[in-house]
PDB file of N, CA and C in Angstrom:
ATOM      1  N   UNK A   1      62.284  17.855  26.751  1.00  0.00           N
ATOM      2  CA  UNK A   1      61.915  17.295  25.472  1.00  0.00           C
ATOM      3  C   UNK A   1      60.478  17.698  25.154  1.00  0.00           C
ATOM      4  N   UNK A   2      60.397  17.836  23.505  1.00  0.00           N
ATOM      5  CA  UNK A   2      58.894  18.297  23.361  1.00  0.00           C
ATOM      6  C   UNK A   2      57.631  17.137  24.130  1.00  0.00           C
ATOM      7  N   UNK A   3      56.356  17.582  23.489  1.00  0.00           N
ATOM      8  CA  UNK A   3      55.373  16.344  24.069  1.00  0.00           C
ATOM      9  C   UNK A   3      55.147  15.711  22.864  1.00  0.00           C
ATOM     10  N   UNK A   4      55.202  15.953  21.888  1.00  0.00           N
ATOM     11  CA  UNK A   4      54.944  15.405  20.296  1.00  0.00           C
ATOM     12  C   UNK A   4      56.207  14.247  20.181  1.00  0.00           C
ATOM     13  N   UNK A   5      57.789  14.924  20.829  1.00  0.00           N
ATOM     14  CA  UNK A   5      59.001  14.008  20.108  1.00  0.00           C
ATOM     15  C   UNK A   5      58.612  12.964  21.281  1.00  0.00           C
ATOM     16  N   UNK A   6      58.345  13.399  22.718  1.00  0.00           N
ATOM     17  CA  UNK A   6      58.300  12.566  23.735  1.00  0.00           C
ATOM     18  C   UNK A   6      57.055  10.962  23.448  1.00  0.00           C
ATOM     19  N   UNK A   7      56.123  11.210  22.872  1.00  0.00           N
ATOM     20  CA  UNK A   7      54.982  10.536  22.573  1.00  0.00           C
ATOM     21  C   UNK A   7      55.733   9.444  21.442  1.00  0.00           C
ATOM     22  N   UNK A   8      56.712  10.028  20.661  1.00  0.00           N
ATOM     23  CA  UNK A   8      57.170   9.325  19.805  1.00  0.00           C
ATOM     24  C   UNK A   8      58.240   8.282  19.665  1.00  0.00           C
ATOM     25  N   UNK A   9      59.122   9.069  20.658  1.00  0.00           N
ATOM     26  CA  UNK A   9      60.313   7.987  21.136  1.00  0.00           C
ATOM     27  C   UNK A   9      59.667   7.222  22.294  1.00  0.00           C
ATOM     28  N   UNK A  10      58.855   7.501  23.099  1.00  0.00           N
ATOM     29  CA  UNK A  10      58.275   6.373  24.008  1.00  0.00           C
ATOM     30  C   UNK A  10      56.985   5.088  23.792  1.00  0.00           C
ATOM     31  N   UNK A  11      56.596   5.654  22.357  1.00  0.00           N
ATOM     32  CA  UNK A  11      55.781   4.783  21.377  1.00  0.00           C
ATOM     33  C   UNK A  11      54.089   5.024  22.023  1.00  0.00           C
ATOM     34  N   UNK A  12      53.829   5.788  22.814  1.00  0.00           N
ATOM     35  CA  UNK A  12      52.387   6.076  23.417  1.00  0.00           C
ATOM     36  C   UNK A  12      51.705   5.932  21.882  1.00  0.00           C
ATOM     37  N   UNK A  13      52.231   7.144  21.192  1.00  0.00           N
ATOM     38  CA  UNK A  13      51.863   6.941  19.906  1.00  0.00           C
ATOM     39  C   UNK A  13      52.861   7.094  18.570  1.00  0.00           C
ATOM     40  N   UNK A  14      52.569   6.398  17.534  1.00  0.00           N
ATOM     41  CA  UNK A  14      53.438   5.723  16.089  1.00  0.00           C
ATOM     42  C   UNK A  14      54.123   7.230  16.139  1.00  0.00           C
ATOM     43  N   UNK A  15      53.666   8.220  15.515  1.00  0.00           N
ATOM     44  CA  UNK A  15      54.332   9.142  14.596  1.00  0.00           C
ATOM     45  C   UNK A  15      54.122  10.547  15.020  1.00  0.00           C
ATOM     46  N   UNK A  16      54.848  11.040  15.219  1.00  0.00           N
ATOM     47  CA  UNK A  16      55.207  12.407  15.587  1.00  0.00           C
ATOM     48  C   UNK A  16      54.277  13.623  14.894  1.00  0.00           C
ATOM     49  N   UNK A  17      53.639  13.396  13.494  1.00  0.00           N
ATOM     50  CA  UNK A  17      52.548  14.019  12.865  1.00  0.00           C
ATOM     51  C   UNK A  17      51.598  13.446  13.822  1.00  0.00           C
ATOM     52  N   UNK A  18      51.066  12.343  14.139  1.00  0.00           N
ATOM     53  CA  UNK A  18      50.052  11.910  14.548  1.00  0.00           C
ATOM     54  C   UNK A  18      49.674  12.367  15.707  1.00  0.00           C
ATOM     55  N   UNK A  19      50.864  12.997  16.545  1.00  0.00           N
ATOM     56  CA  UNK A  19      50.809  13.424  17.853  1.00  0.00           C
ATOM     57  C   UNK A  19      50.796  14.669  18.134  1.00  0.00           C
ATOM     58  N   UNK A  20      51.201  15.374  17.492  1.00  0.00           N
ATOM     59  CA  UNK A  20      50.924  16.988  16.640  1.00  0.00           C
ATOM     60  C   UNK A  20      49.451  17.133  16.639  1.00  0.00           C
ATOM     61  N   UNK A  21      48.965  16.487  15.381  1.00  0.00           N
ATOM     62  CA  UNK A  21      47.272  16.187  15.516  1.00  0.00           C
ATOM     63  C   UNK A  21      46.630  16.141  16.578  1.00  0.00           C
ATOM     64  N   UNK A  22      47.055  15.049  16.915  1.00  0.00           N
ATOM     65  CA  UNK A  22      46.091  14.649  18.288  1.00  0.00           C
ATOM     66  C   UNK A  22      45.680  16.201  19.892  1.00  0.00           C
ATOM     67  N   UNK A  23      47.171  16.441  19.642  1.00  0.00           N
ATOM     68  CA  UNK A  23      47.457  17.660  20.587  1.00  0.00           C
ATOM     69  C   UNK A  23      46.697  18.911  20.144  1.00  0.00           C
ATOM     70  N   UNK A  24      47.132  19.208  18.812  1.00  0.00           N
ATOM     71  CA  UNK A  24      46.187  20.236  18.250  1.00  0.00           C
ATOM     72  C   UNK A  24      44.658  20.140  18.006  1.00  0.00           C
ATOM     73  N   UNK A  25      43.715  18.875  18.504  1.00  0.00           N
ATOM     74  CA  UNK A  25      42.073  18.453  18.770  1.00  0.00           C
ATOM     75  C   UNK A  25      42.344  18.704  20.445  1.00  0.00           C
ATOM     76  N   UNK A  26      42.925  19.195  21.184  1.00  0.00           N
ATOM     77  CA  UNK A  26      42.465  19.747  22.485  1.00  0.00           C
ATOM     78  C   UNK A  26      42.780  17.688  23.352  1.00  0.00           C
ATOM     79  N   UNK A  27      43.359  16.719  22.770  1.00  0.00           N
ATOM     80  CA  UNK A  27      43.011  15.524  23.537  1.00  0.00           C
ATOM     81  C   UNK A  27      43.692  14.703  24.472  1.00  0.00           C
ATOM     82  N   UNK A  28      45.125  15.880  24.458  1.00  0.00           N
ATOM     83  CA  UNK A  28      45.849  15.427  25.156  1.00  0.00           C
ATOM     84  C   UNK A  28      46.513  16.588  26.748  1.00  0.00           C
ATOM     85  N   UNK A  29      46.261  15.897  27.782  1.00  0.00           N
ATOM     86  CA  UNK A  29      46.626  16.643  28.687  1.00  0.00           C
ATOM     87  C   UNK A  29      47.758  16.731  29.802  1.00  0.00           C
ATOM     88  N   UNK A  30      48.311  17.668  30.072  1.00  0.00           N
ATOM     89  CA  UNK A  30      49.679  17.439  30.683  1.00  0.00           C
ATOM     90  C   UNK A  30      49.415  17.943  32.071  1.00  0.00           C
ATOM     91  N   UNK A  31      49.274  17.279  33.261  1.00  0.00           N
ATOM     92  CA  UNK A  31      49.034  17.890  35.003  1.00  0.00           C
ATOM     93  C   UNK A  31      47.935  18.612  34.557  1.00  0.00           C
ATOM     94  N   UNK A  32      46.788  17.757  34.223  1.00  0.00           N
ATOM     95  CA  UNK A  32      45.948  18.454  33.926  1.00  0.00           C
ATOM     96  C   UNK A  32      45.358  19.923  32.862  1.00  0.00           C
ATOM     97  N   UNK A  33      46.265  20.253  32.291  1.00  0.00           N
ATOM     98  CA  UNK A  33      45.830  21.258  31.337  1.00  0.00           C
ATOM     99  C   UNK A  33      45.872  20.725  29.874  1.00  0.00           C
ATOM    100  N   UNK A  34      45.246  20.902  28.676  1.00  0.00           N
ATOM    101  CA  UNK A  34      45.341  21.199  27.408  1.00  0.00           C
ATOM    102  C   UNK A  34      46.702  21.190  27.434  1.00  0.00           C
ATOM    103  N   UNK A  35      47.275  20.831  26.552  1.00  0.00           N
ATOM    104  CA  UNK A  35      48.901  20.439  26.386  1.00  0.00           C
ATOM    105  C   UNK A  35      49.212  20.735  24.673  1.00  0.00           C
ATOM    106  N   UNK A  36      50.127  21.765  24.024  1.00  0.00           N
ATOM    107  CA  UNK A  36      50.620  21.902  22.721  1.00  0.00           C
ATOM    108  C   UNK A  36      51.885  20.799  22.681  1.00  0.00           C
ATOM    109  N   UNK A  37      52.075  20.648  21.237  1.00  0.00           N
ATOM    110  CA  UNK A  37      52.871  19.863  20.992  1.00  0.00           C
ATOM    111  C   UNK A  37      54.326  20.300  21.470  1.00  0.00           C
ATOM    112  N   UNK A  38      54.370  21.823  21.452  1.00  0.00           N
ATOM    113  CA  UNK A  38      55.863  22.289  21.928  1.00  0.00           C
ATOM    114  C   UNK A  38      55.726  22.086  23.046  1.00  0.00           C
ATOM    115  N   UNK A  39      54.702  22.358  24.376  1.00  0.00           N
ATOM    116  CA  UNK A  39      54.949  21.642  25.657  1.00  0.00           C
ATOM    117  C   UNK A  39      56.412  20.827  26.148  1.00  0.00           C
ATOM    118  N   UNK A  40      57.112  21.465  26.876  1.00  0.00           N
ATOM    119  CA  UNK A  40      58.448  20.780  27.232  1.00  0.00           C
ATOM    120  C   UNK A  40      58.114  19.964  28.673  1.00  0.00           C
ATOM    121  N   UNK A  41      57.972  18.534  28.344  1.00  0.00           N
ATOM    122  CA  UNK A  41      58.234  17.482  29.686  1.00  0.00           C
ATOM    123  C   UNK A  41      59.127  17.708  30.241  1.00  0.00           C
ATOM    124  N   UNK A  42      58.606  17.269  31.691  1.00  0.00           N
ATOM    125  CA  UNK A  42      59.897  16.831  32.622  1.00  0.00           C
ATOM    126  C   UNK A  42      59.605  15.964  33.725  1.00  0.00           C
ATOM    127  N   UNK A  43      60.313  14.906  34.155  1.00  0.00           N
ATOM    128  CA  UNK A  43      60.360  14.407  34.468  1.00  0.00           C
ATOM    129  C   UNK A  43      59.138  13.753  35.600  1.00  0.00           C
ATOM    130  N   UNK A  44      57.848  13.232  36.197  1.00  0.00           N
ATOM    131  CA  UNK A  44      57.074  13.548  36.874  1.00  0.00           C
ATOM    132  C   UNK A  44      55.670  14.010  36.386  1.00  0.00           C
ATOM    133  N   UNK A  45      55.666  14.319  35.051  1.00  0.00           N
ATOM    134  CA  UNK A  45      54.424  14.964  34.376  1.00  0.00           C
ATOM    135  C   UNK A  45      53.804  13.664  34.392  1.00  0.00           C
ATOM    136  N   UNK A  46      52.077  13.542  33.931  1.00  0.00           N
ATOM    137  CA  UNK A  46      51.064  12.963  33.836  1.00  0.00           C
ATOM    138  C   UNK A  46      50.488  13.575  32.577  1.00  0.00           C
ATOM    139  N   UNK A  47      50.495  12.661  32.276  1.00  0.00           N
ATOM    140  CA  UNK A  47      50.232  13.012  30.023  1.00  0.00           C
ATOM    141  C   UNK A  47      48.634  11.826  30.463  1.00  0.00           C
ATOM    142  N   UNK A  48      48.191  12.931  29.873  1.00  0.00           N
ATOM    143  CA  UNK A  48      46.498  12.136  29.250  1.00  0.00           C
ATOM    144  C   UNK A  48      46.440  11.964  27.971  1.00  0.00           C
ATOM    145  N   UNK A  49      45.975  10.526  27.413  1.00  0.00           N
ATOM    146  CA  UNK A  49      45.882  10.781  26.268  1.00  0.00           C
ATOM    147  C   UNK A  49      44.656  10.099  25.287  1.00  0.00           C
ATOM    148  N   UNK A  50      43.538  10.995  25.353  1.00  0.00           N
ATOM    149  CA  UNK A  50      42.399  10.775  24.713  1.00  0.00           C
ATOM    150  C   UNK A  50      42.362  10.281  23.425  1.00  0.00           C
ATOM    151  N   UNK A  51      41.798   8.498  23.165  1.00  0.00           N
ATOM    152  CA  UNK A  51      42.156   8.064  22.256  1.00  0.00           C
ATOM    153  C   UNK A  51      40.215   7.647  21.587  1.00  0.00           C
ATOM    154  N   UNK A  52      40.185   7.165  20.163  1.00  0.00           N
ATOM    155  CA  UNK A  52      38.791   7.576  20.355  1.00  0.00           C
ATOM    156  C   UNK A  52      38.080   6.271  21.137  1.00  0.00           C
ATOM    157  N   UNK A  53      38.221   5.482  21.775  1.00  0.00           N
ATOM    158  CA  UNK A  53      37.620   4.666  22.375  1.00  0.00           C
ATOM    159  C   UNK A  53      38.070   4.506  23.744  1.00  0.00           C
ATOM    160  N   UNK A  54      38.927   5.245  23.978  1.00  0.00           N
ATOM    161  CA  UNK A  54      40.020   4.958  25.499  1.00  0.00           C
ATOM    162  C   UNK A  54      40.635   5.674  26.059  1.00  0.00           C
ATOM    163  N   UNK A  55      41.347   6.264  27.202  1.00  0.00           N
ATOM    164  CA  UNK A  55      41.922   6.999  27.761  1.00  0.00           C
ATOM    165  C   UNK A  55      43.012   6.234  28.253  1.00  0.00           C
ATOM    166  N   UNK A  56      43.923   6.175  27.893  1.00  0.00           N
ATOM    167  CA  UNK A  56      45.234   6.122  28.421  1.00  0.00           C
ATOM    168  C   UNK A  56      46.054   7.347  29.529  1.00  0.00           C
ATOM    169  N   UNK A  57      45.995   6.850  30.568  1.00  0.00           N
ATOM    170  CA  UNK A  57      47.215   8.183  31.687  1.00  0.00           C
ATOM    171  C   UNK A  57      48.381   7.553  32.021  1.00  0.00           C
ATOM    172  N   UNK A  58      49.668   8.674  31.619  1.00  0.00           N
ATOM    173  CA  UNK A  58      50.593   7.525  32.097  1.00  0.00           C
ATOM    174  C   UNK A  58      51.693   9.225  32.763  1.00  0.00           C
ATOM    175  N   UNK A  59      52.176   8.244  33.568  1.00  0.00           N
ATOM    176  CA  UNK A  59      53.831   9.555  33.928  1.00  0.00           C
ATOM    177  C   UNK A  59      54.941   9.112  33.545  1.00  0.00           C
ATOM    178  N   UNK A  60      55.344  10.706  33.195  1.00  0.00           N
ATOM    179  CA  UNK A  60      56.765  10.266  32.721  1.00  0.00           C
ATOM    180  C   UNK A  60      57.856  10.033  34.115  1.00  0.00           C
ATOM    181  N   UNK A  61      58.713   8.812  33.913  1.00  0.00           N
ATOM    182  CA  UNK A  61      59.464   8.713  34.603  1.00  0.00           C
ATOM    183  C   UNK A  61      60.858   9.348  34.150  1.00  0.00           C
ATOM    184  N   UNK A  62      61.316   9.351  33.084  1.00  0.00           N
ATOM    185  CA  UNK A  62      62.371   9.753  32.371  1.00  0.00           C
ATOM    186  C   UNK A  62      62.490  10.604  31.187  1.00  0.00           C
ATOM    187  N   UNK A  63      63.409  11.196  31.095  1.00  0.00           N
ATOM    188  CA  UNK A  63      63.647  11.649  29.523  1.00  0.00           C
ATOM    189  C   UNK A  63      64.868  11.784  29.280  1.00  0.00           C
ATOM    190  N   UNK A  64      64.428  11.048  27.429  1.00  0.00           N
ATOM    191  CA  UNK A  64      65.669  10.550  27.099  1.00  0.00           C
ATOM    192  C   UNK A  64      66.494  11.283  26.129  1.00  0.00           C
ATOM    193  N   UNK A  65      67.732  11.691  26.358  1.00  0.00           N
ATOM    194  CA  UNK A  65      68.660  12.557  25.647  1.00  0.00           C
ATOM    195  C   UNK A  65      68.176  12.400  24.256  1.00  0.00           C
ATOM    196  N   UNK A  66      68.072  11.323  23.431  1.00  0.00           N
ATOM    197  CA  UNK A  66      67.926  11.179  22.266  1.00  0.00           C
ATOM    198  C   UNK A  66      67.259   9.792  22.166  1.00  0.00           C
ATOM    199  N   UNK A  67      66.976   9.119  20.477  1.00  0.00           N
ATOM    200  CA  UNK A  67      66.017   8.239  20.362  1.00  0.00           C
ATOM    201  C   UNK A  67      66.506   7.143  21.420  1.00  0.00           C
ATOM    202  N   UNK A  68      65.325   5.994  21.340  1.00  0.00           N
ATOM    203  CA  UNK A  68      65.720   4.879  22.391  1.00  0.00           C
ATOM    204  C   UNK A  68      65.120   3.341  21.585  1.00  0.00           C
ATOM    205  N   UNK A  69      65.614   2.161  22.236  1.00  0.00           N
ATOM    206  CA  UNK A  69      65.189   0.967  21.351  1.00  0.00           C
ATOM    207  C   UNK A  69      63.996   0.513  21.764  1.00  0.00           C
ATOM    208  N   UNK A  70      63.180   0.029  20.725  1.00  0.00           N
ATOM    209  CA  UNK A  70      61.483  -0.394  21.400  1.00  0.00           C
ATOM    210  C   UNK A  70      61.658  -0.929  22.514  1.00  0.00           C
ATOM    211  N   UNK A  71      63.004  -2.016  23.180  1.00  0.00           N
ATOM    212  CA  UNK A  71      62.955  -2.342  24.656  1.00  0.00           C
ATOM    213  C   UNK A  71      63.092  -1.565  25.774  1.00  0.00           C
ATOM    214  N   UNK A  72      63.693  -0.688  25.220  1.00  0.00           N
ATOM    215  CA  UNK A  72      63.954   0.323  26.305  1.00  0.00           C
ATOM    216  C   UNK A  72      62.293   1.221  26.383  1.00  0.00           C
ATOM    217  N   UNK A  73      61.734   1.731  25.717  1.00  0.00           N
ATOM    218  CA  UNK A  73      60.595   2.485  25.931  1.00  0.00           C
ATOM    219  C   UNK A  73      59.621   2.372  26.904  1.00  0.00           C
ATOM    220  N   UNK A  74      59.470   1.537  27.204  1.00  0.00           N
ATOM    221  CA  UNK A  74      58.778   1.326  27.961  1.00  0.00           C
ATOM    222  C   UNK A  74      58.957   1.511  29.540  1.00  0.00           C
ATOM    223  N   UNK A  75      59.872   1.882  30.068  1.00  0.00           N
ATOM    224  CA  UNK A  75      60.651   2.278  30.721  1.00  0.00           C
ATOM    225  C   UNK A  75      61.003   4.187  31.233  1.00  0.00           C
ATOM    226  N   UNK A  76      60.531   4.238  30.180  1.00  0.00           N
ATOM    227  CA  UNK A  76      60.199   6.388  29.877  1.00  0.00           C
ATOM    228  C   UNK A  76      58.929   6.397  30.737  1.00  0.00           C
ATOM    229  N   UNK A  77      58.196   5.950  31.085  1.00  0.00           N
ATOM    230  CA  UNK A  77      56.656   5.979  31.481  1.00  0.00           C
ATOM    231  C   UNK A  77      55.997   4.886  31.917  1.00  0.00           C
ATOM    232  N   UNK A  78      55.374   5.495  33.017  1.00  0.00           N
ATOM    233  CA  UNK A  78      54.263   4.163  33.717  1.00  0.00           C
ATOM    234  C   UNK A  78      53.037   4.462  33.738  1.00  0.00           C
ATOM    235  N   UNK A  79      52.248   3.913  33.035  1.00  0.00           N
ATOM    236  CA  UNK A  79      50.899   3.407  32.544  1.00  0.00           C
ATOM    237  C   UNK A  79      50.125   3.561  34.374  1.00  0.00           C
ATOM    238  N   UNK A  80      49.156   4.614  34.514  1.00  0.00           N
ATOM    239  CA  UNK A  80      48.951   5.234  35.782  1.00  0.00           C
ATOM    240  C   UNK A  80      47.333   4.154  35.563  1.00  0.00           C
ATOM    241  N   UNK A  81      46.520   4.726  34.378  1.00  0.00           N
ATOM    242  CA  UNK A  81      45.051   3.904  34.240  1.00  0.00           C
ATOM    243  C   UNK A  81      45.127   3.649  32.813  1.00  0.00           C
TER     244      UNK A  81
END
């Protein structure tokens, strides 16, 4: 799954433009590198995600065939710091 749709169905962040953005300012990082929005996750990655007051790191535990319900999301990823 991309890192833009992934950010979106797991709610890290609202909107799939927003995460596009964010990726294209250099602020988000995947096992450590600069990460594009086409970036394909898998399972085990460590997504950084430079927010302007905060750093969020989390890994993905899962990925999900298609969209998922706000209860379930949380569940795609564990909040590392």
């Amino acid at each position: 799954m991309r890192l833009d749709k992934f950010l979106k169905v797991s709610r890290l962040i609202k909107r799939r433009t927003v995460a596009n953005e964010v990726s294209d300012m250099g602020r988000i990082l995947v096992n450590g590198n600069q990460a594009k929005a086409a970036k394909q996750l898998k399972e085990g990655d460590i997504i950084e995600i430079e927010y302007a007051n905060r750093k969020v790191c989390a890994k993905v535990l899962r990925i999900p065939q298609n969209n998922v319900s706000v209860q379930e999301a949380p569940t795609l990823y564990e909040i590392i710091e």
